[in-house]
PDB file of N, CA and C in Angstrom:
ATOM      1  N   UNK A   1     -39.508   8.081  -7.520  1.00  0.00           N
ATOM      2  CA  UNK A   1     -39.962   8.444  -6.184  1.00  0.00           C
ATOM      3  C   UNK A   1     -39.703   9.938  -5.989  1.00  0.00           C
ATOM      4  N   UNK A   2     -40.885  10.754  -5.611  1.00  0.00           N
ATOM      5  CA  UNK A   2     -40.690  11.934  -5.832  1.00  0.00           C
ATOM      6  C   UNK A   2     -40.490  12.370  -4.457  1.00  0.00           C
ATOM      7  N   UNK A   3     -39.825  13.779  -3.784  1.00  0.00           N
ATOM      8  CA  UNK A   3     -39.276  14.187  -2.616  1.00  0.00           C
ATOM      9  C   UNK A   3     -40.578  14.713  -2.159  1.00  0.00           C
ATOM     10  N   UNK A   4     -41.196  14.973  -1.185  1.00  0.00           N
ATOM     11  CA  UNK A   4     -42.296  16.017  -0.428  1.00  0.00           C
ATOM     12  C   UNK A   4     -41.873  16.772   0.587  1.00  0.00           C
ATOM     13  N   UNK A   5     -42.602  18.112  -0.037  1.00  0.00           N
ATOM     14  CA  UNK A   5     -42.471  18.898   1.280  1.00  0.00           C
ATOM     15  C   UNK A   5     -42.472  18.079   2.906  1.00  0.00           C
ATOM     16  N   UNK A   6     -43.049  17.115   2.967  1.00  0.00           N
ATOM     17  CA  UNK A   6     -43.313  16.904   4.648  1.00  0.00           C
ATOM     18  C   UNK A   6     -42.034  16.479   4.603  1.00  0.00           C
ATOM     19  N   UNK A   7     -40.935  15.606   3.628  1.00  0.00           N
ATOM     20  CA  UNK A   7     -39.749  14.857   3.792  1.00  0.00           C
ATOM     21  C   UNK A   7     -38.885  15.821   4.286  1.00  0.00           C
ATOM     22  N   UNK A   8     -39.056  16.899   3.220  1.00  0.00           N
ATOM     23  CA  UNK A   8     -37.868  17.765   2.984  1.00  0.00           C
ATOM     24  C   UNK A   8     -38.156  18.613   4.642  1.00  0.00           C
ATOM     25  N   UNK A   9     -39.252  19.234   5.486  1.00  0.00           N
ATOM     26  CA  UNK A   9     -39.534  19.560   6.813  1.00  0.00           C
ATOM     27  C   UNK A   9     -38.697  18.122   7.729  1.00  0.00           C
ATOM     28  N   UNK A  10     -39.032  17.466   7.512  1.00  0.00           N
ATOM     29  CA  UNK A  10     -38.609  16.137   8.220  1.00  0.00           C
ATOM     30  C   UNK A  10     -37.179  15.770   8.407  1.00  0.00           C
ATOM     31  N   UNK A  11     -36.394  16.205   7.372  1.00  0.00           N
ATOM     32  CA  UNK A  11     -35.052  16.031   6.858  1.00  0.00           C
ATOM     33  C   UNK A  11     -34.132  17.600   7.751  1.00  0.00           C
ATOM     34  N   UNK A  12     -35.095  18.278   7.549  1.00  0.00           N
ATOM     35  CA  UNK A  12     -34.710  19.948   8.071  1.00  0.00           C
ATOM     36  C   UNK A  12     -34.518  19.949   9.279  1.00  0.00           C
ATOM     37  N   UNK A  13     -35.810  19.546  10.158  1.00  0.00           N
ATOM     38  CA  UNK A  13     -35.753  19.304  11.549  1.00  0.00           C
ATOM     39  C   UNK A  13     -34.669  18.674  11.795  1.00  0.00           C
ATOM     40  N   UNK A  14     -34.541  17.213  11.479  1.00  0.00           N
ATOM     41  CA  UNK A  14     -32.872  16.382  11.867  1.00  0.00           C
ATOM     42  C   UNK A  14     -32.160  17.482  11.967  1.00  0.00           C
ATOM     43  N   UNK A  15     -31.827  18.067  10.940  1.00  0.00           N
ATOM     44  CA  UNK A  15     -30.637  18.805  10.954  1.00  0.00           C
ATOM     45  C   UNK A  15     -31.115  20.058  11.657  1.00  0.00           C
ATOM     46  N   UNK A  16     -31.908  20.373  12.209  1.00  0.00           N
ATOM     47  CA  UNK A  16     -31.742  21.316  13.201  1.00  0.00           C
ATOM     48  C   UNK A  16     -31.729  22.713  12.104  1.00  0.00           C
ATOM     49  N   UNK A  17     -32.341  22.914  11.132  1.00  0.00           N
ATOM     50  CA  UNK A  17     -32.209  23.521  10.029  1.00  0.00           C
ATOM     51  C   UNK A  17     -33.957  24.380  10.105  1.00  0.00           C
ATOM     52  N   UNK A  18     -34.214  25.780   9.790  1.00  0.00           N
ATOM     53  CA  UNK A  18     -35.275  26.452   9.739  1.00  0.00           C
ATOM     54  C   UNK A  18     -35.806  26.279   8.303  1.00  0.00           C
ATOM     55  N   UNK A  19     -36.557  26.274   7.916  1.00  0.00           N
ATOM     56  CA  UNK A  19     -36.919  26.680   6.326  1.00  0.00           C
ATOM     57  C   UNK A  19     -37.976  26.913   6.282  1.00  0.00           C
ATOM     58  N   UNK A  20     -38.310  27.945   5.557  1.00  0.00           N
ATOM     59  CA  UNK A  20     -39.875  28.959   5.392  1.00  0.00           C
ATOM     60  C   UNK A  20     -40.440  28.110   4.127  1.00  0.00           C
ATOM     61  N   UNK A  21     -42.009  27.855   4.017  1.00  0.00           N
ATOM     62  CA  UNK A  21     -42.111  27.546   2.664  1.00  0.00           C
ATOM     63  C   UNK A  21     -41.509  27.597   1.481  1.00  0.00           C
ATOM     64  N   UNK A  22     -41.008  28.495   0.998  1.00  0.00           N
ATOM     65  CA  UNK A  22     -40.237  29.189   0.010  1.00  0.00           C
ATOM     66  C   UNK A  22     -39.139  28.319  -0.196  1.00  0.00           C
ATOM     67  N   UNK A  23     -38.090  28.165   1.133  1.00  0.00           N
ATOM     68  CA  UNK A  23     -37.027  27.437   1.107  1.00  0.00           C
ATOM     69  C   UNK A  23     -37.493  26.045   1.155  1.00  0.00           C
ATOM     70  N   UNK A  24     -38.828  25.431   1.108  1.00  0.00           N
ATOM     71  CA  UNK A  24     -39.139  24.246   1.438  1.00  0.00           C
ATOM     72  C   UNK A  24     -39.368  23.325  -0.139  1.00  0.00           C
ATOM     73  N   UNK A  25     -39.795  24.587  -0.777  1.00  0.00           N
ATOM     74  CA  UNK A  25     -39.947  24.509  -2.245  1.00  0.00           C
ATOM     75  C   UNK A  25     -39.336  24.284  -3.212  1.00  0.00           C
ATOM     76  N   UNK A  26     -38.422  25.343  -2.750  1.00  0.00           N
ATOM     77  CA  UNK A  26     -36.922  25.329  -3.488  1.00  0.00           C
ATOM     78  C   UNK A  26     -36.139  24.074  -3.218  1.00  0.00           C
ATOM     79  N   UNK A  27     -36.284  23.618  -1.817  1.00  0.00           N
ATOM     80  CA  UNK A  27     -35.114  22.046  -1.459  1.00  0.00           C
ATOM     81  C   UNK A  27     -35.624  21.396  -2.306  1.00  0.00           C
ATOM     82  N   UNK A  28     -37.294  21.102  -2.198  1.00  0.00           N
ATOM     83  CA  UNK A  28     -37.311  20.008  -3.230  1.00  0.00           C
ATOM     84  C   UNK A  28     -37.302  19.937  -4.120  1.00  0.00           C
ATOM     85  N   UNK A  29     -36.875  21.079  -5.070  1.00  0.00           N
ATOM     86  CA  UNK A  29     -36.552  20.712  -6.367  1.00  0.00           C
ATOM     87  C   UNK A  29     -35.177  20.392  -6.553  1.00  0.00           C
ATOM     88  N   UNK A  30     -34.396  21.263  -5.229  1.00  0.00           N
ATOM     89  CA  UNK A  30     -33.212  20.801  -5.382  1.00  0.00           C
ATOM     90  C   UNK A  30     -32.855  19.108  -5.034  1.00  0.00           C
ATOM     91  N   UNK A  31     -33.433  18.950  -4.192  1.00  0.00           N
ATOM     92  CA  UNK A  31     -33.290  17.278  -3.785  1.00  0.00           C
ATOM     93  C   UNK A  31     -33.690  16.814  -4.934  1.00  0.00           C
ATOM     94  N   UNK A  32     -34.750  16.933  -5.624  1.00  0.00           N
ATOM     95  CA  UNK A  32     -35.331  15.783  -6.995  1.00  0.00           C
ATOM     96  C   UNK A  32     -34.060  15.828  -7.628  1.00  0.00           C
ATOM     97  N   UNK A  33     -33.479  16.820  -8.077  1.00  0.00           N
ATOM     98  CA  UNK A  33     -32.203  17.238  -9.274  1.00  0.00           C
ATOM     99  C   UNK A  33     -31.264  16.221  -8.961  1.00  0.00           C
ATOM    100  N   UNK A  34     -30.539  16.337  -7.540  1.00  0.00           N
ATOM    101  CA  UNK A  34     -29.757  15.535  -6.814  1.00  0.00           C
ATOM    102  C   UNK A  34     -29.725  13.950  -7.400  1.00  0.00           C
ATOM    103  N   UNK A  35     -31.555  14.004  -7.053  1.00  0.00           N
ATOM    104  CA  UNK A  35     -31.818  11.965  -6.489  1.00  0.00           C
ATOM    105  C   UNK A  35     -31.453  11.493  -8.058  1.00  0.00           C
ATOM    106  N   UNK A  36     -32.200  12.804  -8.965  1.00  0.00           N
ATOM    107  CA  UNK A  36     -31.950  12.088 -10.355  1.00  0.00           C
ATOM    108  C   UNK A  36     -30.546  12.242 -11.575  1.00  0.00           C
ATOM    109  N   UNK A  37     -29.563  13.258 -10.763  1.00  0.00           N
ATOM    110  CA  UNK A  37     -27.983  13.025 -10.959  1.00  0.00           C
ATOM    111  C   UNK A  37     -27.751  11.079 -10.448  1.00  0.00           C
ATOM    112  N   UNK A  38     -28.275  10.666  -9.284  1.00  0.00           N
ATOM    113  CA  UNK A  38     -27.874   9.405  -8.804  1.00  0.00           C
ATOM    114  C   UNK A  38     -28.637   8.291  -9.323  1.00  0.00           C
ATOM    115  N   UNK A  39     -29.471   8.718  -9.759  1.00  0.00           N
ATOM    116  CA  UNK A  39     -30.386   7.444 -10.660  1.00  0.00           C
ATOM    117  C   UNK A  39     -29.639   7.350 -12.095  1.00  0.00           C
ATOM    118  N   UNK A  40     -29.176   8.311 -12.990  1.00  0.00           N
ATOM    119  CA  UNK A  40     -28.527   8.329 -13.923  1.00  0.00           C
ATOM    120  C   UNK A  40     -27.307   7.269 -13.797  1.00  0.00           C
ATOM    121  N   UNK A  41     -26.129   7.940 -12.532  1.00  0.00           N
ATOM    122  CA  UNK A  41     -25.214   6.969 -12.094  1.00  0.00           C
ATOM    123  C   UNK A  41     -25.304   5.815 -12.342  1.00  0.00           C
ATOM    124  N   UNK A  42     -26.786   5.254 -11.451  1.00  0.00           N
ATOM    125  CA  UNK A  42     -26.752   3.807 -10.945  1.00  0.00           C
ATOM    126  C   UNK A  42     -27.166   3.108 -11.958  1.00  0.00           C
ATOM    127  N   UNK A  43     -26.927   3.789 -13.382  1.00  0.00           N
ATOM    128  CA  UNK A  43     -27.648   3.412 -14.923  1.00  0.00           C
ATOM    129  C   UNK A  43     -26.336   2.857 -15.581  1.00  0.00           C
ATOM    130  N   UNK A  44     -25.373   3.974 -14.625  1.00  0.00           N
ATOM    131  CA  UNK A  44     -23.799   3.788 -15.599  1.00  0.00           C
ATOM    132  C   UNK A  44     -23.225   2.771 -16.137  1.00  0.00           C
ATOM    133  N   UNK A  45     -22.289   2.016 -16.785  1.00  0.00           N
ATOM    134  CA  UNK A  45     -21.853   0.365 -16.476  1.00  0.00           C
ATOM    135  C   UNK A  45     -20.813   0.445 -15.715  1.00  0.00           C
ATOM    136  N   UNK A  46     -20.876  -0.440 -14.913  1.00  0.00           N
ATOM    137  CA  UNK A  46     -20.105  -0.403 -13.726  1.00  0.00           C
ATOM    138  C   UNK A  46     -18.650  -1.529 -14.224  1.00  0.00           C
ATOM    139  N   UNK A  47     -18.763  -1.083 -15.190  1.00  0.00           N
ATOM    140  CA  UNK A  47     -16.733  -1.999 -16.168  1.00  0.00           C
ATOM    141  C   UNK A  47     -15.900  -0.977 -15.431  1.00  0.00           C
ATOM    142  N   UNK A  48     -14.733  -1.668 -15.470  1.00  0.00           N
ATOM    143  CA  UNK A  48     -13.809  -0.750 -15.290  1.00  0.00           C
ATOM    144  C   UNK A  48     -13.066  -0.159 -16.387  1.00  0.00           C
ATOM    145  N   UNK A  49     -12.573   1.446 -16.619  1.00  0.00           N
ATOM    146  CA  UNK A  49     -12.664   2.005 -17.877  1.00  0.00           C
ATOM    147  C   UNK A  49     -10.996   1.469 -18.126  1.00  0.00           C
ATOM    148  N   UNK A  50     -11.117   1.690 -19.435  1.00  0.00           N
ATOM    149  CA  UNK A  50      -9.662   1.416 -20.524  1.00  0.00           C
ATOM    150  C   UNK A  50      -8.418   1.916 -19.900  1.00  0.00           C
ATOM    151  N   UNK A  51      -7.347   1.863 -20.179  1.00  0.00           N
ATOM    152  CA  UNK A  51      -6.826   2.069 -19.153  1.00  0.00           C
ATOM    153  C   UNK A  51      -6.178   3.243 -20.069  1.00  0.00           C
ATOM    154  N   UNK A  52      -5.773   4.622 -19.828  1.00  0.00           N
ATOM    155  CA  UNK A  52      -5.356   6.015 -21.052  1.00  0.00           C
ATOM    156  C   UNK A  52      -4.379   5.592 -21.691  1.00  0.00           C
ATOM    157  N   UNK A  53      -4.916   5.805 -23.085  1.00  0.00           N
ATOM    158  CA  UNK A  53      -3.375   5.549 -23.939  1.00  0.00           C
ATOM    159  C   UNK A  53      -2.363   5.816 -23.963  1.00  0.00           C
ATOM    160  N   UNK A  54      -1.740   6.678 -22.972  1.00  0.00           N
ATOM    161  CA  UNK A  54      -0.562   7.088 -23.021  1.00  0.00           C
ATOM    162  C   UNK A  54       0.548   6.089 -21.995  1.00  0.00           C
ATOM    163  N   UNK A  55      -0.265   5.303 -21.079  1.00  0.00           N
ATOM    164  CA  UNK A  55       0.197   4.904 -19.967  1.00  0.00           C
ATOM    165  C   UNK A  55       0.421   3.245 -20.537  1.00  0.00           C
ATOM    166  N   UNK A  56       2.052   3.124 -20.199  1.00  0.00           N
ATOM    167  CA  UNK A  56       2.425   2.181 -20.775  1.00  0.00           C
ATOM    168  C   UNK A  56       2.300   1.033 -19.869  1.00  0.00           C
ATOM    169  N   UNK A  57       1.616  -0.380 -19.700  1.00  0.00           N
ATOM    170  CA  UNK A  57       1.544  -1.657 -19.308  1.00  0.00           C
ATOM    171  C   UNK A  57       3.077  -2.282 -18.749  1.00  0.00           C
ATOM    172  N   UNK A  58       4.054  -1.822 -17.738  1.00  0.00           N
ATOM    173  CA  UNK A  58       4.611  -2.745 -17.250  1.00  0.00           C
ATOM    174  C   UNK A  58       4.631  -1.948 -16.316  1.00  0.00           C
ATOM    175  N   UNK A  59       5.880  -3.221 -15.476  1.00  0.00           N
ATOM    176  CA  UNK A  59       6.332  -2.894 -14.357  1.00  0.00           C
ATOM    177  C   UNK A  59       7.145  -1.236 -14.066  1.00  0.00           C
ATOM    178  N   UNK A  60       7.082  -0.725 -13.190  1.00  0.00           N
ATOM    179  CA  UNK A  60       8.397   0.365 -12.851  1.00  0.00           C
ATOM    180  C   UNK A  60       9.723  -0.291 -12.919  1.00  0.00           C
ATOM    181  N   UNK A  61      11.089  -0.224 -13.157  1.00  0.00           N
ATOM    182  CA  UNK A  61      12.123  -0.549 -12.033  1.00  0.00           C
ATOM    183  C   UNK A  61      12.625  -0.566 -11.365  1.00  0.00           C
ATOM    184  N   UNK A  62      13.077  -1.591 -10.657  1.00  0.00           N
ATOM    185  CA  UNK A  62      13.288  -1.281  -9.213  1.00  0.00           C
ATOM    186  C   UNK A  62      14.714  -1.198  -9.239  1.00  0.00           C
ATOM    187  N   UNK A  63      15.552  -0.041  -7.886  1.00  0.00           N
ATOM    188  CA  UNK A  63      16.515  -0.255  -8.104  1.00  0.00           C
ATOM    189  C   UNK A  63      17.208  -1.322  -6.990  1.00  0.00           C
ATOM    190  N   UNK A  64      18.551  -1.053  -6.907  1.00  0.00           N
ATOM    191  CA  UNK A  64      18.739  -2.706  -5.958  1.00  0.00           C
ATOM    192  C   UNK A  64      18.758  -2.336  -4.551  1.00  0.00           C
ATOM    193  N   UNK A  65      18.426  -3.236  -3.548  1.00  0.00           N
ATOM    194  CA  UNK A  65      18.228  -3.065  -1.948  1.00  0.00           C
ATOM    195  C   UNK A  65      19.695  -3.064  -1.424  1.00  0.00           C
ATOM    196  N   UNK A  66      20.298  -1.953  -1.225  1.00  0.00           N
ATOM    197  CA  UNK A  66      21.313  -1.574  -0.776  1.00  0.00           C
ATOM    198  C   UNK A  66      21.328  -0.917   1.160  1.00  0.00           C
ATOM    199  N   UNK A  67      21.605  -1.757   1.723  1.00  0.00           N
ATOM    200  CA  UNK A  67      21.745  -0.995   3.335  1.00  0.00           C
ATOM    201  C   UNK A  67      22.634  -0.184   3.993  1.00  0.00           C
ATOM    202  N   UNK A  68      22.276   0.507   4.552  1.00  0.00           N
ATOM    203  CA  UNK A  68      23.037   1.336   4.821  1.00  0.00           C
ATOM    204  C   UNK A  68      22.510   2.997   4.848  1.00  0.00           C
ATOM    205  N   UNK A  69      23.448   4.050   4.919  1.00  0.00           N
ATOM    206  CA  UNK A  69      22.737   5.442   5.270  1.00  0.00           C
ATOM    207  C   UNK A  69      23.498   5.766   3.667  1.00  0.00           C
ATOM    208  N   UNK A  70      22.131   6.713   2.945  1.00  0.00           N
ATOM    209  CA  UNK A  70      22.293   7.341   1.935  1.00  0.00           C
ATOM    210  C   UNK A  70      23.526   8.200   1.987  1.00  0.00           C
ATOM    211  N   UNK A  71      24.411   8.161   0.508  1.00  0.00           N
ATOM    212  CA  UNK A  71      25.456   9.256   0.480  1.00  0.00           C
ATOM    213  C   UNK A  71      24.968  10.243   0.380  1.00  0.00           C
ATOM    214  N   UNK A  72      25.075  11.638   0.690  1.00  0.00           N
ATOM    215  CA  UNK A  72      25.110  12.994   0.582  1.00  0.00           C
ATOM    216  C   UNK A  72      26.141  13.329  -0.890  1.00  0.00           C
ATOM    217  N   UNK A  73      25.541  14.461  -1.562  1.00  0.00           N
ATOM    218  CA  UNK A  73      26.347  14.647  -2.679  1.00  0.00           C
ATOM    219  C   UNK A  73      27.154  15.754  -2.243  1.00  0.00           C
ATOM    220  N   UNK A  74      26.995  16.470  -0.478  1.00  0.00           N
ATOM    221  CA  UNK A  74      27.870  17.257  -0.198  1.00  0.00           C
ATOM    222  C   UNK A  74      28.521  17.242   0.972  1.00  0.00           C
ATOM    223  N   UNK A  75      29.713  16.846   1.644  1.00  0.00           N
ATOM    224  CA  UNK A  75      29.810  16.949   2.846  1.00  0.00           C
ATOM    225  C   UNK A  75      29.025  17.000   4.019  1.00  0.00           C
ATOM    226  N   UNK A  76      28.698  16.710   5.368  1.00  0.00           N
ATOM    227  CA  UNK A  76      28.061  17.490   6.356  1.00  0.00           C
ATOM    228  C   UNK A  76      28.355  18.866   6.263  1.00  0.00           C
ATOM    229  N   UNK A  77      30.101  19.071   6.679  1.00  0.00           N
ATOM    230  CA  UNK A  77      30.665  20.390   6.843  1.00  0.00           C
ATOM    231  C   UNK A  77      30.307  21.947   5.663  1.00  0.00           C
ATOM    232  N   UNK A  78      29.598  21.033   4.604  1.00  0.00           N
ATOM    233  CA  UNK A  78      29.045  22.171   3.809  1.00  0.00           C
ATOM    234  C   UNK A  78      27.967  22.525   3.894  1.00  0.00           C
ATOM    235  N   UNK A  79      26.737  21.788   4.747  1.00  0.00           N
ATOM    236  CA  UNK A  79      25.535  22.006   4.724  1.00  0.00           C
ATOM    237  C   UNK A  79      25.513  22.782   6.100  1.00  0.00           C
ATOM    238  N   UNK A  80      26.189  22.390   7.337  1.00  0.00           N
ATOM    239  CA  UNK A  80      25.719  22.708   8.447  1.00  0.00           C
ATOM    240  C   UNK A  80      26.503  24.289   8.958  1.00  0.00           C
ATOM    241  N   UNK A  81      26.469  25.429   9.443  1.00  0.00           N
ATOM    242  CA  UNK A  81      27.007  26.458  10.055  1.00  0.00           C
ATOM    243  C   UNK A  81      28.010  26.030  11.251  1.00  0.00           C
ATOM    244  N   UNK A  82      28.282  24.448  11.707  1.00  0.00           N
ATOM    245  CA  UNK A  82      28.991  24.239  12.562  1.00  0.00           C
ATOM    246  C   UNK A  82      28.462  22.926  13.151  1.00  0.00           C
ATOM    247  N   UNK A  83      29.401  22.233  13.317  1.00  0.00           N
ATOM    248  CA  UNK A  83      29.771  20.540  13.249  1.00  0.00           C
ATOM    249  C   UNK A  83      30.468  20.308  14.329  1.00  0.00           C
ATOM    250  N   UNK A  84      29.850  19.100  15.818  1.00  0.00           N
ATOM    251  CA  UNK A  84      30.569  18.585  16.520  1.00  0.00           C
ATOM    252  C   UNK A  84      29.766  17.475  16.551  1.00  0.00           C
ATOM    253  N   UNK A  85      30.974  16.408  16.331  1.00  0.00           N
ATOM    254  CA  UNK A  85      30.693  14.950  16.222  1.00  0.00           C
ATOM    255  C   UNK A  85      29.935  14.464  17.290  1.00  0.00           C
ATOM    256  N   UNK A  86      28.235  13.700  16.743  1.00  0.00           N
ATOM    257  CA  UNK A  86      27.990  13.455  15.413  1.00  0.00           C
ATOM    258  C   UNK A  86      27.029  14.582  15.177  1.00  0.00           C
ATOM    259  N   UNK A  87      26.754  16.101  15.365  1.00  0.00           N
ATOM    260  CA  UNK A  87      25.894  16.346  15.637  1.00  0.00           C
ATOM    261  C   UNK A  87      26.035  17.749  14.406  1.00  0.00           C
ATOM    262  N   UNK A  88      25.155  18.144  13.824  1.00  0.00           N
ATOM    263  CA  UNK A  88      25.004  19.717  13.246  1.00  0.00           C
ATOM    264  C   UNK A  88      24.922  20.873  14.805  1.00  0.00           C
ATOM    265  N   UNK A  89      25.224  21.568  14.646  1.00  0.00           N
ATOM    266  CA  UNK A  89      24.988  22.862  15.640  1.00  0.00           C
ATOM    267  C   UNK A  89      24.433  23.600  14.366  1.00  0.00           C
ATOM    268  N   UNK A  90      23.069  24.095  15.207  1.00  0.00           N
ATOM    269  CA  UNK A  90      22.384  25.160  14.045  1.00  0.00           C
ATOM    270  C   UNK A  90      22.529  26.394  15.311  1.00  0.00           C
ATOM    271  N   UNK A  91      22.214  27.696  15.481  1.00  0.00           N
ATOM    272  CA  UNK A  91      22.189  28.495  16.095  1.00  0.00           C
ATOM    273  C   UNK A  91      20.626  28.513  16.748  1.00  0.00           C
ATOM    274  N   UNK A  92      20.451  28.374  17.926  1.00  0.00           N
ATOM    275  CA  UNK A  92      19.570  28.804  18.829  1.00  0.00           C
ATOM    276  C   UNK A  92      18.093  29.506  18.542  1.00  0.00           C
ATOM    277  N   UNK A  93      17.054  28.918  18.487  1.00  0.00           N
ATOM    278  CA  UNK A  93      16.072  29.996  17.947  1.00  0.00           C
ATOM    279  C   UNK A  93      15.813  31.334  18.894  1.00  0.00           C
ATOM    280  N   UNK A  94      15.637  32.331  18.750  1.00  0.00           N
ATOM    281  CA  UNK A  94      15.462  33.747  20.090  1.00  0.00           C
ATOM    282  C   UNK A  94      13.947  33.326  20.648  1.00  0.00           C
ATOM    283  N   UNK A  95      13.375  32.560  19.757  1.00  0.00           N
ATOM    284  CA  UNK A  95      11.677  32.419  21.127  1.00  0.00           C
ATOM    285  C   UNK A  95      11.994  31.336  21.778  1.00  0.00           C
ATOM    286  N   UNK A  96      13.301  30.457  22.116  1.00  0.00           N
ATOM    287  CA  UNK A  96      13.613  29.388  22.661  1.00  0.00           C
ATOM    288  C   UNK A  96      14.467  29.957  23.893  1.00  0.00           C
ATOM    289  N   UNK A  97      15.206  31.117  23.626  1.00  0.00           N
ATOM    290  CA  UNK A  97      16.249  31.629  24.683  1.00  0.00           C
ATOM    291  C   UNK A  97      15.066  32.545  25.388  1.00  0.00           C
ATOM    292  N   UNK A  98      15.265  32.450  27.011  1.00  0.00           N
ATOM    293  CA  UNK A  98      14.862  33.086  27.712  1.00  0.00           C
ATOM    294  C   UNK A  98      15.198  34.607  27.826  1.00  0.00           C
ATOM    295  N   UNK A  99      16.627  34.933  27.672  1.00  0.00           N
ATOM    296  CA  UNK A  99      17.617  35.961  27.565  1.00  0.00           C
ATOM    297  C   UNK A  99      17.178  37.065  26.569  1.00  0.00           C
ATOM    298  N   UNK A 100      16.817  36.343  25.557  1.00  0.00           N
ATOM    299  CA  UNK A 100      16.497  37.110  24.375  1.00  0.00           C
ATOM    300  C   UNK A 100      15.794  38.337  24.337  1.00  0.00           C
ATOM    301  N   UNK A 101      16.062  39.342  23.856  1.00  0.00           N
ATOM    302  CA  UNK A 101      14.592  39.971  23.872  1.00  0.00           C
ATOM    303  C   UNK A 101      13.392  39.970  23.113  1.00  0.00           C
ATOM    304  N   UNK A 102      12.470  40.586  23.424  1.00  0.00           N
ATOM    305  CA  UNK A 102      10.952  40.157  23.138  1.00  0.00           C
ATOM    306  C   UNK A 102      10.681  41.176  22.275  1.00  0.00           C
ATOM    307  N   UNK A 103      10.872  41.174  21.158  1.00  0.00           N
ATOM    308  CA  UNK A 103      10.059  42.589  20.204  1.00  0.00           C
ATOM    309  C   UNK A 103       9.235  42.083  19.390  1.00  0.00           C
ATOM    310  N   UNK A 104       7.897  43.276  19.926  1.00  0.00           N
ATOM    311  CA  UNK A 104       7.057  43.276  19.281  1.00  0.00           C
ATOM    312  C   UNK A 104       5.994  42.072  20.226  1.00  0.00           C
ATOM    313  N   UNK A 105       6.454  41.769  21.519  1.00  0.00           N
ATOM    314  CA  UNK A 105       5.296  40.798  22.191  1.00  0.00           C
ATOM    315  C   UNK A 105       4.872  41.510  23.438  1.00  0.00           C
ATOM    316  N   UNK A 106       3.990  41.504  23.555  1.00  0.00           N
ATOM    317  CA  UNK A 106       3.096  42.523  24.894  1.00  0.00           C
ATOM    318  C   UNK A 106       3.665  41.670  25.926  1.00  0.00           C
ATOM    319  N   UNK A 107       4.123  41.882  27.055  1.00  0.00           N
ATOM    320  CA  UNK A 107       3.938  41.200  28.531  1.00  0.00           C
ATOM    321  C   UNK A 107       2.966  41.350  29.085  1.00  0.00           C
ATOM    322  N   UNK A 108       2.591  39.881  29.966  1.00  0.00           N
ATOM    323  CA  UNK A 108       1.067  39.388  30.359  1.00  0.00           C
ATOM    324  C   UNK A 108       1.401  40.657  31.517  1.00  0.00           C
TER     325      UNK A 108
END
């Protein structure tokens, strides 16, 4: 089934799209190229492929369902700049403090 200029005008309009002869010419060869990349496809066998030789056939393992909150391999008190129970204190961002000053921001 071959594309026609009136399709390819027809298809253009939908889309709200201009095209001069020239460009009308050119789509449809580009559309034929397209339709017959997808006719090739629909030729393909539709098996599902081998599965790569490198990839070995079992399960993963799992490890065991343990509850509870993950250990840390370092203290809180080493990660955080300052610790009050239960909480990290990080320091204040300056575009969060009102106080702060403003460099480098224009006032409205």
């Amino acid at each position: 089934m071959a594309v026609t200029p009136e399709e390819v005008r027809r298809l253009a309009a939908l889309a709200r799209i201009r095209l001069d002869d020239a460009e009308v010419d050119a789509m449809v060869g580009e559309l034929e190229t397209i339709l017959e990349h997808v006719r090739v496809l629909g030729r393909a066998d539709g098996m599902e492929p081998p599965p790569p030789a490198t990839a070995e056939v079992r399960a993963a393992p799992l490890r065991p369902d343990e509850y509870g909150a993950d250990l840390l391999h370092r203290s809180p008190d080493m990660i955080a700049p300052a610790w009050e129970d239960p909480f990290f204190v990080v320091p204040r961002l300056p575009a969060l403090d009102p106080d702060a000053p403003r460099s480098g921001v224009a006032e409205p």
